[in-house]
PDB file of N, CA and C in Angstrom:
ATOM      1  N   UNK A   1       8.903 -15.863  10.179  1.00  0.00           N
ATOM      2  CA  UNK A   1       7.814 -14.884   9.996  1.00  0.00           C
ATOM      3  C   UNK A   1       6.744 -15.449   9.061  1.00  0.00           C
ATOM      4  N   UNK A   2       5.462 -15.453   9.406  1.00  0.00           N
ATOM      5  CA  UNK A   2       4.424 -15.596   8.534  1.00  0.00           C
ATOM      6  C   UNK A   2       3.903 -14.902   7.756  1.00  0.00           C
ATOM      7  N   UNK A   3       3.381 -15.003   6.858  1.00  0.00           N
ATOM      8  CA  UNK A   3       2.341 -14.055   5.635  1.00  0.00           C
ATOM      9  C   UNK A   3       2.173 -12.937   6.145  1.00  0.00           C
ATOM     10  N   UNK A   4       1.138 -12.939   7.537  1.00  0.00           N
ATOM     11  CA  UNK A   4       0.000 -11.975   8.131  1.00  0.00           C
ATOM     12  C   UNK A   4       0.774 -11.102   9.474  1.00  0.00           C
ATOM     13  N   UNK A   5       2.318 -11.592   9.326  1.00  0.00           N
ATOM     14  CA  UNK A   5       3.032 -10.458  10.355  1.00  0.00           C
ATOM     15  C   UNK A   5       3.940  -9.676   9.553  1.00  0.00           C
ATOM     16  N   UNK A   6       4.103 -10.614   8.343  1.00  0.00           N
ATOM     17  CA  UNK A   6       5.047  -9.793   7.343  1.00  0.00           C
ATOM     18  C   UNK A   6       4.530  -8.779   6.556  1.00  0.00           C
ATOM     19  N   UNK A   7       3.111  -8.825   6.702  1.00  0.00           N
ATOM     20  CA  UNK A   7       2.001  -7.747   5.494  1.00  0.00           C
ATOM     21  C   UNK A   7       2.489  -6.294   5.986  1.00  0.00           C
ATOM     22  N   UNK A   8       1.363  -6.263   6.941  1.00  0.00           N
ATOM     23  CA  UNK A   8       1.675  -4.889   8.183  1.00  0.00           C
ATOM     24  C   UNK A   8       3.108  -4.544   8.386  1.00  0.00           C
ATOM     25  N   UNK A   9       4.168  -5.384   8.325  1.00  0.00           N
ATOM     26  CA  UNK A   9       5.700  -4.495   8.681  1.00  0.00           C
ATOM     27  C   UNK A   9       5.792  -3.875   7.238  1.00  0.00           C
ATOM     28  N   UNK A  10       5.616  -4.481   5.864  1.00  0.00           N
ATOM     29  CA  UNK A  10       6.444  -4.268   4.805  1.00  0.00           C
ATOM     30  C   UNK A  10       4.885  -2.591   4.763  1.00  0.00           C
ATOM     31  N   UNK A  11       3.579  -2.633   5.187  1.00  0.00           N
ATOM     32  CA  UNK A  11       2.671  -1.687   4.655  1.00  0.00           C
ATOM     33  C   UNK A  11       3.269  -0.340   5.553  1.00  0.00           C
ATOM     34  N   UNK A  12       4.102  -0.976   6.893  1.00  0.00           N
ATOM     35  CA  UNK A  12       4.606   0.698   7.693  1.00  0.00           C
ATOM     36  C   UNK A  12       5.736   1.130   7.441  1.00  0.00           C
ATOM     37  N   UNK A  13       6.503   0.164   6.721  1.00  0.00           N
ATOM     38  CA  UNK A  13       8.032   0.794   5.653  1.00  0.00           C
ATOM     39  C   UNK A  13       7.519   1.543   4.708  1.00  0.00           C
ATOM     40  N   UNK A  14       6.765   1.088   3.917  1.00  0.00           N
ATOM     41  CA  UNK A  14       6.452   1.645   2.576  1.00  0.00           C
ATOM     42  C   UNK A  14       5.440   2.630   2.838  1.00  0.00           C
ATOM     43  N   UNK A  15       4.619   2.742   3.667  1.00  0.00           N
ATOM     44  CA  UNK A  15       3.702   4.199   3.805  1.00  0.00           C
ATOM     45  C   UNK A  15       5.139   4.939   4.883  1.00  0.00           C
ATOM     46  N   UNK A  16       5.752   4.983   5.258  1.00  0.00           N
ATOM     47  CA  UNK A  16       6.967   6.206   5.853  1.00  0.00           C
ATOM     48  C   UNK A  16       7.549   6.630   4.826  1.00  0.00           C
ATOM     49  N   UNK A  17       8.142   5.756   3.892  1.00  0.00           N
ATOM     50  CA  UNK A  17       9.079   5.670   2.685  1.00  0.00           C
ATOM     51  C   UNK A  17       8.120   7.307   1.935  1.00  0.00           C
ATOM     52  N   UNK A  18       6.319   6.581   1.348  1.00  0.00           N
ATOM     53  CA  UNK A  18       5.573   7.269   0.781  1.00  0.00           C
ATOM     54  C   UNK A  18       5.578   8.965   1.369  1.00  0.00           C
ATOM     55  N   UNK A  19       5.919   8.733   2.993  1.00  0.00           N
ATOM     56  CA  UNK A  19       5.097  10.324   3.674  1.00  0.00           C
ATOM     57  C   UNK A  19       6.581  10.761   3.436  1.00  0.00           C
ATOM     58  N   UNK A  20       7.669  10.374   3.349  1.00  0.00           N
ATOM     59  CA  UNK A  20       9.295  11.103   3.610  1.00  0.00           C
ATOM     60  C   UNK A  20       9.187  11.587   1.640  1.00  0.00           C
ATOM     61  N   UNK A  21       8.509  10.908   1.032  1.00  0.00           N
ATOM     62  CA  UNK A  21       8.631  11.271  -0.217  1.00  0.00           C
ATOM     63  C   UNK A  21       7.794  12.120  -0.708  1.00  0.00           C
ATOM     64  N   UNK A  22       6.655  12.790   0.252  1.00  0.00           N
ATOM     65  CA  UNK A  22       5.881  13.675  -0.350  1.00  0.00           C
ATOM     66  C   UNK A  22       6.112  14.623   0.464  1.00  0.00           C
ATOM     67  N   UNK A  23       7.200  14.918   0.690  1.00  0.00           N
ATOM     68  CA  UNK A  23       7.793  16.089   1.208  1.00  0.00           C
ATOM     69  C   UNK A  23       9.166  16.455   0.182  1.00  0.00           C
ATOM     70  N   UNK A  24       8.846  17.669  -0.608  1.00  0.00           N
ATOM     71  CA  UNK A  24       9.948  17.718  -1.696  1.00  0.00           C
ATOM     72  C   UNK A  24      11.325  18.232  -1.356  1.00  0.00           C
ATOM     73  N   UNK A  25      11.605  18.282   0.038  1.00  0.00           N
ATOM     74  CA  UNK A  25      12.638  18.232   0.436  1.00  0.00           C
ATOM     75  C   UNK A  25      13.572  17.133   0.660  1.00  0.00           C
ATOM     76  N   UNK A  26      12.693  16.149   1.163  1.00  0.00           N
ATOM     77  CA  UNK A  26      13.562  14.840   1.113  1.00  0.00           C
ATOM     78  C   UNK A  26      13.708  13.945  -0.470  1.00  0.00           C
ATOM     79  N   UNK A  27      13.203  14.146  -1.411  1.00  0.00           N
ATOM     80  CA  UNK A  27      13.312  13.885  -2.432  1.00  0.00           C
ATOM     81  C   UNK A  27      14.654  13.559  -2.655  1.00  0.00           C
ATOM     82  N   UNK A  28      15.610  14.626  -3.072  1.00  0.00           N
ATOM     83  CA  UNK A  28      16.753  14.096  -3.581  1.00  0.00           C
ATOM     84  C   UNK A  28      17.601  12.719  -2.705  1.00  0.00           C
ATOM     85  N   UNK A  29      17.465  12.910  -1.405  1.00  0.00           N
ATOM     86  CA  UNK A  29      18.268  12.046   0.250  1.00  0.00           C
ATOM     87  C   UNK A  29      17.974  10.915  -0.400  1.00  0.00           C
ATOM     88  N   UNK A  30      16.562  10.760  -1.029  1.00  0.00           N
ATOM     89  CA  UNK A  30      16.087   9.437  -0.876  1.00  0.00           C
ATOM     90  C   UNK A  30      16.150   8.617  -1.942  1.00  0.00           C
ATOM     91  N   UNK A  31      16.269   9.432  -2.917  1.00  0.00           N
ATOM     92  CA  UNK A  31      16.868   8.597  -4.199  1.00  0.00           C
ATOM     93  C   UNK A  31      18.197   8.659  -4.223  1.00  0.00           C
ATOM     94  N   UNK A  32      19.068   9.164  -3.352  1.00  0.00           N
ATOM     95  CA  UNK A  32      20.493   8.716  -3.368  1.00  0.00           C
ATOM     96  C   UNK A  32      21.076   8.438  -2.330  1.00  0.00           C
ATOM     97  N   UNK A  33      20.108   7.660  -1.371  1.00  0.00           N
ATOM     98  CA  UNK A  33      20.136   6.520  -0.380  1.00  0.00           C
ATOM     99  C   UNK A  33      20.178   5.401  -1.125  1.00  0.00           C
ATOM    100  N   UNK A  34      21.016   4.289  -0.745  1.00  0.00           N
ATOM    101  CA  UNK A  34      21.630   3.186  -1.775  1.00  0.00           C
ATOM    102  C   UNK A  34      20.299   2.083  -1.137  1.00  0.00           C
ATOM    103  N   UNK A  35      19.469   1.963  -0.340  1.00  0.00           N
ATOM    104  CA  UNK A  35      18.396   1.064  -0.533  1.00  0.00           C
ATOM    105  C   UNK A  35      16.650   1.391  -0.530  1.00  0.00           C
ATOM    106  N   UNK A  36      16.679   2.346  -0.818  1.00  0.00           N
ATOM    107  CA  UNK A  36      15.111   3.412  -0.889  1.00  0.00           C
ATOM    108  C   UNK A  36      14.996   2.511  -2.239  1.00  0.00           C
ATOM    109  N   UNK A  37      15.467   3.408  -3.207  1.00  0.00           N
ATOM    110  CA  UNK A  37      14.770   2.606  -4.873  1.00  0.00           C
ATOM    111  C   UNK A  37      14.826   1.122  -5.032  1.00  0.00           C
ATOM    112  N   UNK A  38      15.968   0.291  -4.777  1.00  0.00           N
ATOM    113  CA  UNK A  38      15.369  -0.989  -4.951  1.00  0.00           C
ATOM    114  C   UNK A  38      14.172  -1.714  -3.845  1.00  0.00           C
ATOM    115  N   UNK A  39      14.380  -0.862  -2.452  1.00  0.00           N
ATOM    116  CA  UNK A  39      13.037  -1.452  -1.321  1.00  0.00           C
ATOM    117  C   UNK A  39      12.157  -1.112  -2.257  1.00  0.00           C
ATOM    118  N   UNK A  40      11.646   0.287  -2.838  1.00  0.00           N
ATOM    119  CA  UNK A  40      10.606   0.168  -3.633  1.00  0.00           C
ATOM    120  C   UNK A  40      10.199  -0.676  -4.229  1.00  0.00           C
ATOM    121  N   UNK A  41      11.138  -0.870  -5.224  1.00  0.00           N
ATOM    122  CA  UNK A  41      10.824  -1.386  -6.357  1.00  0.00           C
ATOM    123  C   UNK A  41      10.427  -2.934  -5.889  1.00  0.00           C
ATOM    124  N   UNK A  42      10.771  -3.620  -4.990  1.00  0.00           N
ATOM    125  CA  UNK A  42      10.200  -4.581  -4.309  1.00  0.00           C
ATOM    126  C   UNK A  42       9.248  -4.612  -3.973  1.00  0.00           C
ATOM    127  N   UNK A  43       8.630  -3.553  -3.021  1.00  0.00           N
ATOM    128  CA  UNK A  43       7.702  -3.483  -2.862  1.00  0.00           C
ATOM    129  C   UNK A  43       6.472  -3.324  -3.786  1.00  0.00           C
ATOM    130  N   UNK A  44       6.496  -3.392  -5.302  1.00  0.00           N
ATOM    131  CA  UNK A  44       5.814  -2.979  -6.303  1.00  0.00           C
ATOM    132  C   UNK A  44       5.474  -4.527  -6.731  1.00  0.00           C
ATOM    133  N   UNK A  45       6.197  -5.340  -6.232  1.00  0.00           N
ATOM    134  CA  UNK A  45       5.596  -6.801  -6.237  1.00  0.00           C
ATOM    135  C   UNK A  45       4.953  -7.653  -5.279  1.00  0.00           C
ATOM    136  N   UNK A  46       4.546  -6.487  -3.871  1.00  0.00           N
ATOM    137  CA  UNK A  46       4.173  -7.227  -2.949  1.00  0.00           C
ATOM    138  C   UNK A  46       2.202  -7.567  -3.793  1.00  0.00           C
ATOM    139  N   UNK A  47       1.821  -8.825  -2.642  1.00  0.00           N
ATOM    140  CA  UNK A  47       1.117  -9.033  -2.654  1.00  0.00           C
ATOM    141  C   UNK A  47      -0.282  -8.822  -2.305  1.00  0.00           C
ATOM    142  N   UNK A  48       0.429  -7.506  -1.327  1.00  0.00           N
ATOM    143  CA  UNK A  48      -0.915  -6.860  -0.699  1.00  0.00           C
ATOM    144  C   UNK A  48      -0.718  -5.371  -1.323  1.00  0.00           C
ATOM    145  N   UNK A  49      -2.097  -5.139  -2.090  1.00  0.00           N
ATOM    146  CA  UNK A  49      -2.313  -4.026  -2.682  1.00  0.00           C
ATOM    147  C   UNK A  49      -2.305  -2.981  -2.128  1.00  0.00           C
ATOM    148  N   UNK A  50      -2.449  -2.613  -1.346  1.00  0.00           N
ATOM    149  CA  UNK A  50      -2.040  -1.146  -0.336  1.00  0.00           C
ATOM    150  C   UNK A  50      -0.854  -1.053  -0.306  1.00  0.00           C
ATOM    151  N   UNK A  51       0.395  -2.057  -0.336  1.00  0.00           N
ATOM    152  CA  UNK A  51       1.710  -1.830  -0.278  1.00  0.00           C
ATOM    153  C   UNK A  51       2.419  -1.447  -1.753  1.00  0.00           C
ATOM    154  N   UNK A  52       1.346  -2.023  -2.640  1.00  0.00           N
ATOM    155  CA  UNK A  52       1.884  -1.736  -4.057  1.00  0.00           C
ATOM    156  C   UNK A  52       1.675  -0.202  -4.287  1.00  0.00           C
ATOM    157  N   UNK A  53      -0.011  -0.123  -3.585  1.00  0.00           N
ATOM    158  CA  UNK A  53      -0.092   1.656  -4.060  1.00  0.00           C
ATOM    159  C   UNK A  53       0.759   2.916  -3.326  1.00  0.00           C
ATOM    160  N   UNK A  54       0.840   2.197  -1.828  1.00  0.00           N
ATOM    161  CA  UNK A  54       1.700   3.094  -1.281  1.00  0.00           C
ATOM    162  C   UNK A  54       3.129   3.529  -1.817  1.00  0.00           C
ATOM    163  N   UNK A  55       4.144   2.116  -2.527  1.00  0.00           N
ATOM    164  CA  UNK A  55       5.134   2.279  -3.581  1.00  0.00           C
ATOM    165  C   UNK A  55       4.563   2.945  -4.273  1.00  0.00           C
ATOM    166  N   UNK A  56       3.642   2.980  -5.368  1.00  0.00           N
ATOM    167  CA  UNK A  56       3.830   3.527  -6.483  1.00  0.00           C
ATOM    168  C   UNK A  56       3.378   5.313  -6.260  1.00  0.00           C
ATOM    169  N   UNK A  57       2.536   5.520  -4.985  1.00  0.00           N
ATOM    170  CA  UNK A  57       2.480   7.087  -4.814  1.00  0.00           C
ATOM    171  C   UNK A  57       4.283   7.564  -4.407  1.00  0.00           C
ATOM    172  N   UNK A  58       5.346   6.533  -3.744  1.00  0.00           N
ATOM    173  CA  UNK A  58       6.141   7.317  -3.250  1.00  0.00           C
ATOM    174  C   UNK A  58       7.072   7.338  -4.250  1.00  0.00           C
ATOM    175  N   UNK A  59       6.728   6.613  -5.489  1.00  0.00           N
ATOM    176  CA  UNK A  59       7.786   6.664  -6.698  1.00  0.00           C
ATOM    177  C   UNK A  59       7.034   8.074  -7.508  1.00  0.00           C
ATOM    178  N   UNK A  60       5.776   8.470  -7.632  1.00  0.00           N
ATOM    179  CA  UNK A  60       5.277   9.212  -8.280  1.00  0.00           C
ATOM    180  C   UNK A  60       6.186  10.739  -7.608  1.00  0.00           C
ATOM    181  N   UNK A  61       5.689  10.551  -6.160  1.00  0.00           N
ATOM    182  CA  UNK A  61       6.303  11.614  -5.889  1.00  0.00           C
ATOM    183  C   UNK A  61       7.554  11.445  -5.906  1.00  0.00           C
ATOM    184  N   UNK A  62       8.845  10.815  -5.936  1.00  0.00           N
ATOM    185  CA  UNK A  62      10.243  11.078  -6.197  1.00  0.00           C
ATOM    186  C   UNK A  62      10.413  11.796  -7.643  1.00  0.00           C
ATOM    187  N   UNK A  63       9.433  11.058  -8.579  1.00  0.00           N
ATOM    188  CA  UNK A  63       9.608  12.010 -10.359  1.00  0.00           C
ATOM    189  C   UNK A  63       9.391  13.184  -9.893  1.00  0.00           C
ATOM    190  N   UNK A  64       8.405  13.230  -9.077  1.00  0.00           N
ATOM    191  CA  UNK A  64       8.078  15.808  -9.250  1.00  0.00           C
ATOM    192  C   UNK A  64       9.205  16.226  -9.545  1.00  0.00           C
ATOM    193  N   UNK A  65       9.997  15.339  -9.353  1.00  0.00           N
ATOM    194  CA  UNK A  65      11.464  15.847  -8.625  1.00  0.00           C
ATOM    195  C   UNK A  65      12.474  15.963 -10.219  1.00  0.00           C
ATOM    196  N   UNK A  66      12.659  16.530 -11.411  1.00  0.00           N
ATOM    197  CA  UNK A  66      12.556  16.403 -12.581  1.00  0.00           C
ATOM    198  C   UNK A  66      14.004  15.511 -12.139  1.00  0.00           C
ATOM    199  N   UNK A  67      14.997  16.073 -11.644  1.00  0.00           N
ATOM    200  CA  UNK A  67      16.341  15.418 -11.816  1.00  0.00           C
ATOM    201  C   UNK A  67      16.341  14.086 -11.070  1.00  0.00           C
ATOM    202  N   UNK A  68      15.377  14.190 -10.379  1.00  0.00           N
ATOM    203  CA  UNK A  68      15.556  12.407  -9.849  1.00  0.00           C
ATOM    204  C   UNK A  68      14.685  10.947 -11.386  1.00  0.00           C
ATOM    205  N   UNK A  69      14.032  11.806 -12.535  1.00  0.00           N
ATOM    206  CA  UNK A  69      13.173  10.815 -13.726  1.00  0.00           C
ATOM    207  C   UNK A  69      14.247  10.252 -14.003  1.00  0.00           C
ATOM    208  N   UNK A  70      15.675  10.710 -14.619  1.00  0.00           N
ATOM    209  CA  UNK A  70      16.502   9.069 -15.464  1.00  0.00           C
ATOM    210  C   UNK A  70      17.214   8.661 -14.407  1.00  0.00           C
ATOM    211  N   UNK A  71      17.442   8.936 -13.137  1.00  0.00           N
ATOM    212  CA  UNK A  71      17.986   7.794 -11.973  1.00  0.00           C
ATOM    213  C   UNK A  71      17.267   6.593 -11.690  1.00  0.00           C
ATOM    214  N   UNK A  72      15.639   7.334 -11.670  1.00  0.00           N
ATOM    215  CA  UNK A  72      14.364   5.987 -11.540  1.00  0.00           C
ATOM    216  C   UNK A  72      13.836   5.274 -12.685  1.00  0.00           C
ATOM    217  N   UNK A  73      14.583   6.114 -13.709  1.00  0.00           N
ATOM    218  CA  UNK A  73      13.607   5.057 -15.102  1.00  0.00           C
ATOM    219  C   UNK A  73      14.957   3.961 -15.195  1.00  0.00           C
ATOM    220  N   UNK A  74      16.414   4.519 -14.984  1.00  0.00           N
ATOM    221  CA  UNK A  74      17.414   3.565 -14.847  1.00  0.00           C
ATOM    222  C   UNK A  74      17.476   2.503 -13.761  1.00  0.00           C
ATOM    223  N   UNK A  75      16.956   2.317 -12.639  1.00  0.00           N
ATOM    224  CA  UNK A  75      17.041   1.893 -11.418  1.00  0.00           C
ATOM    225  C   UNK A  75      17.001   0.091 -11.976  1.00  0.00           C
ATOM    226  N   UNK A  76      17.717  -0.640 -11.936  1.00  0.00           N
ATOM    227  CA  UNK A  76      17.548  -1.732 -12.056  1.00  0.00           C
ATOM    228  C   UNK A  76      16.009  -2.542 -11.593  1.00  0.00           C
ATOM    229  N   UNK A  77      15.166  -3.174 -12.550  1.00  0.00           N
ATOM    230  CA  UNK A  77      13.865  -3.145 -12.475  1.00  0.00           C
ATOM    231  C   UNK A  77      12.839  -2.602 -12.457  1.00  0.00           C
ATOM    232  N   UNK A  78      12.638  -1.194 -12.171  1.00  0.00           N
ATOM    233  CA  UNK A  78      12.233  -0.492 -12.174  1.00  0.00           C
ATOM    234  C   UNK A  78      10.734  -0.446 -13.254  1.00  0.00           C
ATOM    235  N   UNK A  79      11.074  -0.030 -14.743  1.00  0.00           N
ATOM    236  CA  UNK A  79      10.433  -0.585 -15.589  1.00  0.00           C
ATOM    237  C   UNK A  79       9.772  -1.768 -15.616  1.00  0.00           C
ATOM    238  N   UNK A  80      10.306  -2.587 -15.800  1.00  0.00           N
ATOM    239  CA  UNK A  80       9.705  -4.059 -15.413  1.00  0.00           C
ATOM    240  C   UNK A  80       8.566  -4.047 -14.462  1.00  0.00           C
ATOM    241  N   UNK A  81       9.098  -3.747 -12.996  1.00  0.00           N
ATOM    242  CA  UNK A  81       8.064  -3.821 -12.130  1.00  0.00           C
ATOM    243  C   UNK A  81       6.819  -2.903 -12.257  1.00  0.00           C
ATOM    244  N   UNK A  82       6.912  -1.905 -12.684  1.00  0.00           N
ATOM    245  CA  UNK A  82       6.115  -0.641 -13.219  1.00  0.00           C
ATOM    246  C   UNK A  82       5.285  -1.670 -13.892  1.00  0.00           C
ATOM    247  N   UNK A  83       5.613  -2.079 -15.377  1.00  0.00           N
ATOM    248  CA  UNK A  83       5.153  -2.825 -16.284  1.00  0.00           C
ATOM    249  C   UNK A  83       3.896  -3.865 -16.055  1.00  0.00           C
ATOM    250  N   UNK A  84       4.648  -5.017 -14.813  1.00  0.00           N
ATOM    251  CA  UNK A  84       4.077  -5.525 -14.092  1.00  0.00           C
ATOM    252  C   UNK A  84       2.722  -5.317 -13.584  1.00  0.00           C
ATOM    253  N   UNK A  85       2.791  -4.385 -13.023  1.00  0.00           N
ATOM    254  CA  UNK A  85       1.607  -3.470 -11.856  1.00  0.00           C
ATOM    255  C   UNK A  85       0.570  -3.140 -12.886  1.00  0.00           C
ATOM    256  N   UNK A  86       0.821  -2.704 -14.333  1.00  0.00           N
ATOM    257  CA  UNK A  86       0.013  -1.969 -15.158  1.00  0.00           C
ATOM    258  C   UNK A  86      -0.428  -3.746 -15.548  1.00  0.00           C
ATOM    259  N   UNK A  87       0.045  -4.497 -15.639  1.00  0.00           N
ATOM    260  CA  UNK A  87      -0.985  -5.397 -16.541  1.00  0.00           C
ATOM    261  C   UNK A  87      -1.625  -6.380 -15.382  1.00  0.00           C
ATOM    262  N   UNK A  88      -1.095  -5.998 -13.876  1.00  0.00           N
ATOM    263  CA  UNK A  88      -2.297  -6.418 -13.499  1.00  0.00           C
ATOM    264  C   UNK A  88      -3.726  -6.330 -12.782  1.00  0.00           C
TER     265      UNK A  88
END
């Protein structure tokens, strides 16, 4: 797979991921689906900026969710990658 076929697959995971997460019903499913939070959190290092923002709206919307904040502030990397995104 190249750069420019891999952009577009990882931007239509992560905008579904985003629309299943701004529905506050699926909220809880999806943070205790065993590969939703770390795909995120991957995705918070992609290289194409639409995939970073689309992560970071579908992590915003998993917090509304009060009992899903110390599963995601714990999530292995999580922080870090957050961190990341803000300084650049």
């Amino acid at each position: 797979l190249n750069k420019s076929r891999s952009s577009p697959d990882a931007l239509a995971v992560v905008n579904q991921l985003r629309d299943l997460a701004a529905d506050p019903m699926n909220r809880r499913a999806i943070i205790q689906d065993q590969g939703c939070l770390p795909g995120l959190i991957l995705f918070l290092d992609h290289p194409n900026p639409q995939v970073v923002y689309s992560a970071l709206l579908a992590i915003r919307y998993l917090s509304e969710c009060s009992a899903n904040r110390e599963r995601l502030k714990g999530e292995l990397g999580m922080m870090l990658s957050l961190q990341n995104v803000v300084q650049k």
